[in-house]
N, C-alpha and C. Protein backbone atom coordinates (compact mmCIF):
# COMPACT_ATOMS: atom_id res chain seq x y z
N UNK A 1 -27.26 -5.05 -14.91
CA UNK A 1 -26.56 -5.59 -13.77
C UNK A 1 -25.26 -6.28 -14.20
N UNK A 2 -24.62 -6.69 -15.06
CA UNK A 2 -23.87 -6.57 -15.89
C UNK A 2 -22.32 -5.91 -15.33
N UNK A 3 -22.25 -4.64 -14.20
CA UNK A 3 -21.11 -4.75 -13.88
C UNK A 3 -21.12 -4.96 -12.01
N UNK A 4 -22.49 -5.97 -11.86
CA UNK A 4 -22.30 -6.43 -10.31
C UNK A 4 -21.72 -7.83 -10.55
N UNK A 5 -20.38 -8.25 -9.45
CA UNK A 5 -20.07 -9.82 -9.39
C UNK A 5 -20.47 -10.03 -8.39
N UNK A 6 -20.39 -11.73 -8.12
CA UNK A 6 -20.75 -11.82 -7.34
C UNK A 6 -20.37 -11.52 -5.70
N UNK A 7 -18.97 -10.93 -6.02
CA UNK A 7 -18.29 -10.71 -4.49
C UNK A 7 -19.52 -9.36 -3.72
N UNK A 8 -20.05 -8.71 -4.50
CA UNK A 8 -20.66 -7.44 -3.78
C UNK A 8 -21.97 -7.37 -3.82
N UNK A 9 -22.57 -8.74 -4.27
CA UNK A 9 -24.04 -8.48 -4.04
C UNK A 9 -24.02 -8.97 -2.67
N UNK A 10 -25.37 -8.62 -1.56
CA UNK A 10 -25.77 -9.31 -0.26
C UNK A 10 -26.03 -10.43 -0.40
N UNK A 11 -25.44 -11.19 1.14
CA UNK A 11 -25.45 -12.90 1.15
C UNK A 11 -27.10 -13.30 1.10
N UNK A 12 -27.52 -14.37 -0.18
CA UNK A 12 -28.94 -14.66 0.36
C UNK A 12 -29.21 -16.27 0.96
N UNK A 13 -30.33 -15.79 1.80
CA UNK A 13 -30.60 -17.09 2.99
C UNK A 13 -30.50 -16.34 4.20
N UNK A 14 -30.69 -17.04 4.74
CA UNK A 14 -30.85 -17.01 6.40
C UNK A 14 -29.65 -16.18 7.27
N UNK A 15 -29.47 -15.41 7.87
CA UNK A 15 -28.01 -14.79 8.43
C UNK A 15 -27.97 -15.72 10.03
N UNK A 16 -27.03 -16.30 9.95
CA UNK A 16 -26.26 -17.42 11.33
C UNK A 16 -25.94 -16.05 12.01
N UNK A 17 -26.04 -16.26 13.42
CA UNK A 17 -25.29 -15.65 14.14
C UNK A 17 -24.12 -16.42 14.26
N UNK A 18 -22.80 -15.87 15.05
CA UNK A 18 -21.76 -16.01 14.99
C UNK A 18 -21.65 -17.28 15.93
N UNK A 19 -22.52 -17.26 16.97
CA UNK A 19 -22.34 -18.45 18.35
C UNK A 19 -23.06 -19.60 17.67
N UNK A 20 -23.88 -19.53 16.69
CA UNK A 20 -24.74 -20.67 15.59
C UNK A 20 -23.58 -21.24 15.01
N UNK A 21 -22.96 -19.88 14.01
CA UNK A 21 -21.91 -20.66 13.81
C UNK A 21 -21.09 -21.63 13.89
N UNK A 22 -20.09 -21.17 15.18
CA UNK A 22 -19.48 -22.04 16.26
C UNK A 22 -19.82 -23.06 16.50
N UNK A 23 -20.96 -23.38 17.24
CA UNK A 23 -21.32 -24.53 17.92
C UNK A 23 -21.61 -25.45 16.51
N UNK A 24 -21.88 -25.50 15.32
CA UNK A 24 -22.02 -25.43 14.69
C UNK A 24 -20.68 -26.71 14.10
N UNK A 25 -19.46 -25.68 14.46
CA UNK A 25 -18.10 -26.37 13.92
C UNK A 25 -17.35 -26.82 15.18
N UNK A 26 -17.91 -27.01 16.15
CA UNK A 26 -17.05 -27.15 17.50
C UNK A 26 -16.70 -28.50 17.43
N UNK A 27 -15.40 -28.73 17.49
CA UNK A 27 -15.40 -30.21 17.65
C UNK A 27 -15.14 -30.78 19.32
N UNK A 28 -15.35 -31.58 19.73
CA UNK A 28 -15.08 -31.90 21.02
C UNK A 28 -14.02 -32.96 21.66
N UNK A 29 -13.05 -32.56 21.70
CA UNK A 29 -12.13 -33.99 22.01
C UNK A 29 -12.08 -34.40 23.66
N UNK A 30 -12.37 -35.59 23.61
CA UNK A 30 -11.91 -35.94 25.06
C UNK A 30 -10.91 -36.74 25.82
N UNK A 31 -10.18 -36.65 26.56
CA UNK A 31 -8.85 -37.00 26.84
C UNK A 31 -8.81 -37.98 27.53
N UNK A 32 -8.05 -38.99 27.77
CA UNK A 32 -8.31 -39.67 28.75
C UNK A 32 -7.14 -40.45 28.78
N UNK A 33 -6.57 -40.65 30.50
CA UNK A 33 -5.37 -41.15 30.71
C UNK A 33 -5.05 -42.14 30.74
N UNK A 34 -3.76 -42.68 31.00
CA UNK A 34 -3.97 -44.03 30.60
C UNK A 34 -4.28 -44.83 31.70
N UNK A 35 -4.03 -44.45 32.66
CA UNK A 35 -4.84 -44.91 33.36
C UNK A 35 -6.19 -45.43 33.32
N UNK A 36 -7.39 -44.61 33.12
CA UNK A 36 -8.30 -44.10 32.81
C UNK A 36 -8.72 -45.48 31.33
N UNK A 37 -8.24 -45.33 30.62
CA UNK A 37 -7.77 -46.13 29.34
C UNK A 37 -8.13 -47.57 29.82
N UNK A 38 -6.68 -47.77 30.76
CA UNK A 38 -6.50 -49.35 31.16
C UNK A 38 -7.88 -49.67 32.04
N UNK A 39 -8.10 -49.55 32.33
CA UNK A 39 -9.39 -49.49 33.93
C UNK A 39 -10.24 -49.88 33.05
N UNK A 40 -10.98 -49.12 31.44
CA UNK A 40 -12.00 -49.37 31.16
C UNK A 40 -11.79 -50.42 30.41
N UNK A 41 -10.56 -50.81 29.87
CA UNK A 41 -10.50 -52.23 29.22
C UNK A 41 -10.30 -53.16 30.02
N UNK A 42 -9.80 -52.96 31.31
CA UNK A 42 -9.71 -54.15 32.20
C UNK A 42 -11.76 -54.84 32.46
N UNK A 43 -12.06 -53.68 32.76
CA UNK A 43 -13.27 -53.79 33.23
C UNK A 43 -14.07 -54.41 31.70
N UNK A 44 -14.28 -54.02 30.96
CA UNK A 44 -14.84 -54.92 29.63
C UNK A 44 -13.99 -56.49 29.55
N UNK A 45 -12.89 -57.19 29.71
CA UNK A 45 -12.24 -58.12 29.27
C UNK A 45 -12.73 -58.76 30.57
N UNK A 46 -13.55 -59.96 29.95
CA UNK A 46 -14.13 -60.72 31.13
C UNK A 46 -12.91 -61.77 32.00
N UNK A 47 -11.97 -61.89 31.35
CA UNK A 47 -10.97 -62.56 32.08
C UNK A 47 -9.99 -61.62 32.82
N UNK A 48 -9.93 -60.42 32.42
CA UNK A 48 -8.94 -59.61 33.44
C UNK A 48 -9.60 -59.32 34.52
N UNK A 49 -11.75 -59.03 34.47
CA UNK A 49 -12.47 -58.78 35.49
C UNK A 49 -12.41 -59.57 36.64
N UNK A 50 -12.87 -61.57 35.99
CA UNK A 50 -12.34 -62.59 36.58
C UNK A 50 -10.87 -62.59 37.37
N UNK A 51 -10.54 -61.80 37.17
CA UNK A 51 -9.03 -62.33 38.00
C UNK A 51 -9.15 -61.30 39.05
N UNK A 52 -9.24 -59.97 38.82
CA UNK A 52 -9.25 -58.91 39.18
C UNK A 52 -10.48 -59.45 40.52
N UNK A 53 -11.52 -59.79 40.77
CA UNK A 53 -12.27 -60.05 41.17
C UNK A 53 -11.79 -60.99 42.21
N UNK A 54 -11.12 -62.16 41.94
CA UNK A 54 -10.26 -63.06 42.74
C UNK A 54 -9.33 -62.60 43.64
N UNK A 55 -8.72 -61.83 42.90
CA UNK A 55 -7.39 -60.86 43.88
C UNK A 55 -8.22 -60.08 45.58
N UNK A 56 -9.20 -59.67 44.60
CA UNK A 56 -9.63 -58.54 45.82
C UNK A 56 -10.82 -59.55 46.62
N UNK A 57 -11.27 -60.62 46.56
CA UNK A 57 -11.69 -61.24 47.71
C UNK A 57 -10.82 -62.19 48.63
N UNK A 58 -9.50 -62.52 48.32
CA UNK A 58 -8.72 -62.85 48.70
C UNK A 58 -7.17 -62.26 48.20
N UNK A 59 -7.27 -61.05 48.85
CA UNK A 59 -5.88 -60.52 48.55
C UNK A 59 -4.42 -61.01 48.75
N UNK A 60 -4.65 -62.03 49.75
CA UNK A 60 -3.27 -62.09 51.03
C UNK A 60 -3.07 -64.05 50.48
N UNK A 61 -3.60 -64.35 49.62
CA UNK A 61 -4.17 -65.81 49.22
C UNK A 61 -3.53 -66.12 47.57
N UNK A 62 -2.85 -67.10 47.13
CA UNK A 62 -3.21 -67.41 46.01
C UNK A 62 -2.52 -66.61 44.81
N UNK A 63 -3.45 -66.35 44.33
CA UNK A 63 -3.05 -64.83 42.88
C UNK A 63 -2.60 -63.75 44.15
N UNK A 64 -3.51 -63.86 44.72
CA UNK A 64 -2.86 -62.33 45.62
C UNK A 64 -1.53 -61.98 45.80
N UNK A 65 -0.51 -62.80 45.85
CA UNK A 65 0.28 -62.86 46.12
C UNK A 65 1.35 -62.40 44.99
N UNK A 66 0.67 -62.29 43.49
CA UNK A 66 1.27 -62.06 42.02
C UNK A 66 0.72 -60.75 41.60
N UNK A 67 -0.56 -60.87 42.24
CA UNK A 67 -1.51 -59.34 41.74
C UNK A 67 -1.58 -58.86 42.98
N UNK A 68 -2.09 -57.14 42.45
CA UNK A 68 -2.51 -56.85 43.53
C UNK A 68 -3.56 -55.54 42.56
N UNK A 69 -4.88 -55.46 43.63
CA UNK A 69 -5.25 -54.19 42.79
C UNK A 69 -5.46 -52.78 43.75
N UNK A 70 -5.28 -51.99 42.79
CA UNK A 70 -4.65 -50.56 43.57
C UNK A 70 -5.83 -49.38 42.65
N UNK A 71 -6.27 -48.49 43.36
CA UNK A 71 -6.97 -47.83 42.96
C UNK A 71 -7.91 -48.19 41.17
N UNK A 72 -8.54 -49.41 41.79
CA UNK A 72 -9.77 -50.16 40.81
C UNK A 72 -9.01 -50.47 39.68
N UNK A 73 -7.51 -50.38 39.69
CA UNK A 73 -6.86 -51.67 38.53
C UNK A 73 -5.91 -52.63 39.06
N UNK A 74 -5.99 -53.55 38.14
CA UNK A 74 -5.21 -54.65 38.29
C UNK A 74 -3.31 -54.83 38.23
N UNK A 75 -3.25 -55.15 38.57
CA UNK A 75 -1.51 -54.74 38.91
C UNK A 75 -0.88 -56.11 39.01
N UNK A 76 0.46 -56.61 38.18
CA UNK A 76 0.92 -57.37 38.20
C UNK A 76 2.47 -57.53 38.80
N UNK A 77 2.59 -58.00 40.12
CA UNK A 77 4.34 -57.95 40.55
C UNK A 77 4.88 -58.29 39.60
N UNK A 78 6.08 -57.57 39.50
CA UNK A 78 7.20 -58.14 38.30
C UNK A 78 8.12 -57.56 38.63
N UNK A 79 9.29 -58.17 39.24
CA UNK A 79 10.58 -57.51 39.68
C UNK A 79 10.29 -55.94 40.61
N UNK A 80 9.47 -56.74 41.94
CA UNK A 80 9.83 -55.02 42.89
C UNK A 80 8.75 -54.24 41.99
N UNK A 81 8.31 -54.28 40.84
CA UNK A 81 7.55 -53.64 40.40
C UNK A 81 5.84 -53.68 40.35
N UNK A 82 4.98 -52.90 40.33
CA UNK A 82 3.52 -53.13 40.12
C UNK A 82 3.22 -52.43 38.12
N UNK A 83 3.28 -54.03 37.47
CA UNK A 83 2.86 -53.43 35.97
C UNK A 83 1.20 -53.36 36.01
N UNK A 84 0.86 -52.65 35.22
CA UNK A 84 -0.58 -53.09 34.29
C UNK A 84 -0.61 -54.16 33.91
N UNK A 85 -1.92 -54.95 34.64
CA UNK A 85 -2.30 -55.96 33.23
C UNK A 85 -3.01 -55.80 32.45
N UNK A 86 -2.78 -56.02 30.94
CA UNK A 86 -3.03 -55.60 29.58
C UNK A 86 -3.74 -56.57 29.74
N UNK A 87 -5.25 -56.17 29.44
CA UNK A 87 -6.73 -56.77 28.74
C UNK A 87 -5.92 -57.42 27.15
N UNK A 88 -6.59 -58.77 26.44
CA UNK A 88 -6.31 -58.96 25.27
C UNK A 88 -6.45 -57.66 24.23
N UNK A 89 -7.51 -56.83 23.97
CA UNK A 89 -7.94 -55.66 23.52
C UNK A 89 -6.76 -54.63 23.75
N UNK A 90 -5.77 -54.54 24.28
CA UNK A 90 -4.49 -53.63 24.40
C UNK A 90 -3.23 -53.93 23.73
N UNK A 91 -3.25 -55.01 23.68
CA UNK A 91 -2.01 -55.94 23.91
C UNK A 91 -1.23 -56.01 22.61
N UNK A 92 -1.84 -55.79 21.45
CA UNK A 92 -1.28 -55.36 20.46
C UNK A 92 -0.95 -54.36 19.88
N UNK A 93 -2.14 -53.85 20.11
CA UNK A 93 -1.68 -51.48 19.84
C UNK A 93 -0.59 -51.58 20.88
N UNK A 94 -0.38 -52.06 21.89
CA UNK A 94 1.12 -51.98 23.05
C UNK A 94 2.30 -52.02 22.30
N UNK A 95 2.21 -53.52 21.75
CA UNK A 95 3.62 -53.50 21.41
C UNK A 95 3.63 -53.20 19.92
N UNK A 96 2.81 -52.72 19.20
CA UNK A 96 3.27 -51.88 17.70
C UNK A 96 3.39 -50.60 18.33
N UNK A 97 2.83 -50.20 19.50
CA UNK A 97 3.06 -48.27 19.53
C UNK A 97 4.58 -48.64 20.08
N UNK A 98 4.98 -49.87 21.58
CA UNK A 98 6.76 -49.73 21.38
C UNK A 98 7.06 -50.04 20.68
N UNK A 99 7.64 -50.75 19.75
CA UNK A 99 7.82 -51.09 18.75
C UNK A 99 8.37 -49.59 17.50
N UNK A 100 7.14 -48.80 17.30
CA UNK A 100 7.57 -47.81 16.66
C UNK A 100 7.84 -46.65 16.87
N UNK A 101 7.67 -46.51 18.48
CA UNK A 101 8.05 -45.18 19.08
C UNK A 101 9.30 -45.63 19.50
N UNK A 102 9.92 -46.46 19.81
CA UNK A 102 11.67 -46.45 20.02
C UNK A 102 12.30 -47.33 19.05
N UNK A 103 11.93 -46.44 17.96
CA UNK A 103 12.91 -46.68 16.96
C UNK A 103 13.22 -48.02 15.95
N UNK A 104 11.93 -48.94 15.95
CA UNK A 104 11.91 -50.21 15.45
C UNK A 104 13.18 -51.29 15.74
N UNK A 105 13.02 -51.47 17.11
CA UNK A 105 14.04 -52.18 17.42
C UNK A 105 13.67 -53.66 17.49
N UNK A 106 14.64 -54.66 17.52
CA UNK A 106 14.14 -56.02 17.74
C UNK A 106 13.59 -56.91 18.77
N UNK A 107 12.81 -57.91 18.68
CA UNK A 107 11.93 -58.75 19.69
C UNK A 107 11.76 -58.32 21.14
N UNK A 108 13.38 -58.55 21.20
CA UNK A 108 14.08 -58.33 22.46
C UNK A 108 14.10 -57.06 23.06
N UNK A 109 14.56 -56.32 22.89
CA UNK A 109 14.31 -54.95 23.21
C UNK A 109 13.23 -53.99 23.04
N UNK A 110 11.72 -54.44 22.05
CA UNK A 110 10.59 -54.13 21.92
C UNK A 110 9.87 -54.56 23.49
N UNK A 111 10.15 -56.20 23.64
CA UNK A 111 9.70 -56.93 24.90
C UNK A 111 10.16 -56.13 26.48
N UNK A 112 11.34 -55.73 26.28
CA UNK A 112 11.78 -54.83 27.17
C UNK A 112 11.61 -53.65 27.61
N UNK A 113 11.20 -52.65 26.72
CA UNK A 113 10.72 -51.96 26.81
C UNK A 113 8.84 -51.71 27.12
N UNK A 114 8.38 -52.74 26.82
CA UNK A 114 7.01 -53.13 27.04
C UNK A 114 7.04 -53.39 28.93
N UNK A 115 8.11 -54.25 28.83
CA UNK A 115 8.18 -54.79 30.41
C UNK A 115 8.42 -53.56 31.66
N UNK A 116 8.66 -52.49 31.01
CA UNK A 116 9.13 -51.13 31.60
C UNK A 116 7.78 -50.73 32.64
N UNK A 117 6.49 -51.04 31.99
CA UNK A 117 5.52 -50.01 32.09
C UNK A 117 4.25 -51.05 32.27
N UNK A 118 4.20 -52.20 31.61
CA UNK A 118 3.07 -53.15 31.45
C UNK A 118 3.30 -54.62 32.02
């Protein structure tokens, strides 16, 4: 046996089917928006729940008047605008992702750009 290698002898063990295979190596990613994102950290951060909770039994009252919540998140007026409010748990991946997605700019214009969206 001397001129068999190993490329041409038959595979030994068990033969996988091809769908064994697969499932096998499938990886599964799941997506989720940011929306989607913010909602579930609002809802874990017992002080954004607390507030969030206040707003919507007295909407027209108080905080109501600063917040408002809109399809089960929390929303903060800010200039004509409705931002996200950032759970503590966000609030730093926020401003290192602006921070390094426009270009490592300073305090000021990191803060500004944060203020765009949050």
């Amino acid at each position: 046996m001397a001129h068999v290698d190993a490329l041409s002898r038959a595979p030994v063990g068990k033969e996988e089917s091809l769908d064994e295979a697969l499932m096998e190596r499938q990886t599964v990613f799941q997506l989720i928006c940011q929306d989607e994102h913010v909602m579930m950290c609002q809802t874990a951060d017992a002080e954004v729940a607390h507030l969030k909770k206040m707003v919507e039994e007295s909407p027209t009252e108080g905080l109501g008047t600063s917040y408002v919540v809109k399809n089960l998140l929390l929303y903060r007026r800010y200039q004509d605008k409705l931002l996200f409010v950032m759970p503590k748990s966000m609030r730093k991946s926020l401003v290192v992702t602006a921070h390094d997605l426009s270009g490592h700019p300073a305090v000021d214009r990191t803060m500004a750009n944060v203020l765009q969206d949050f």
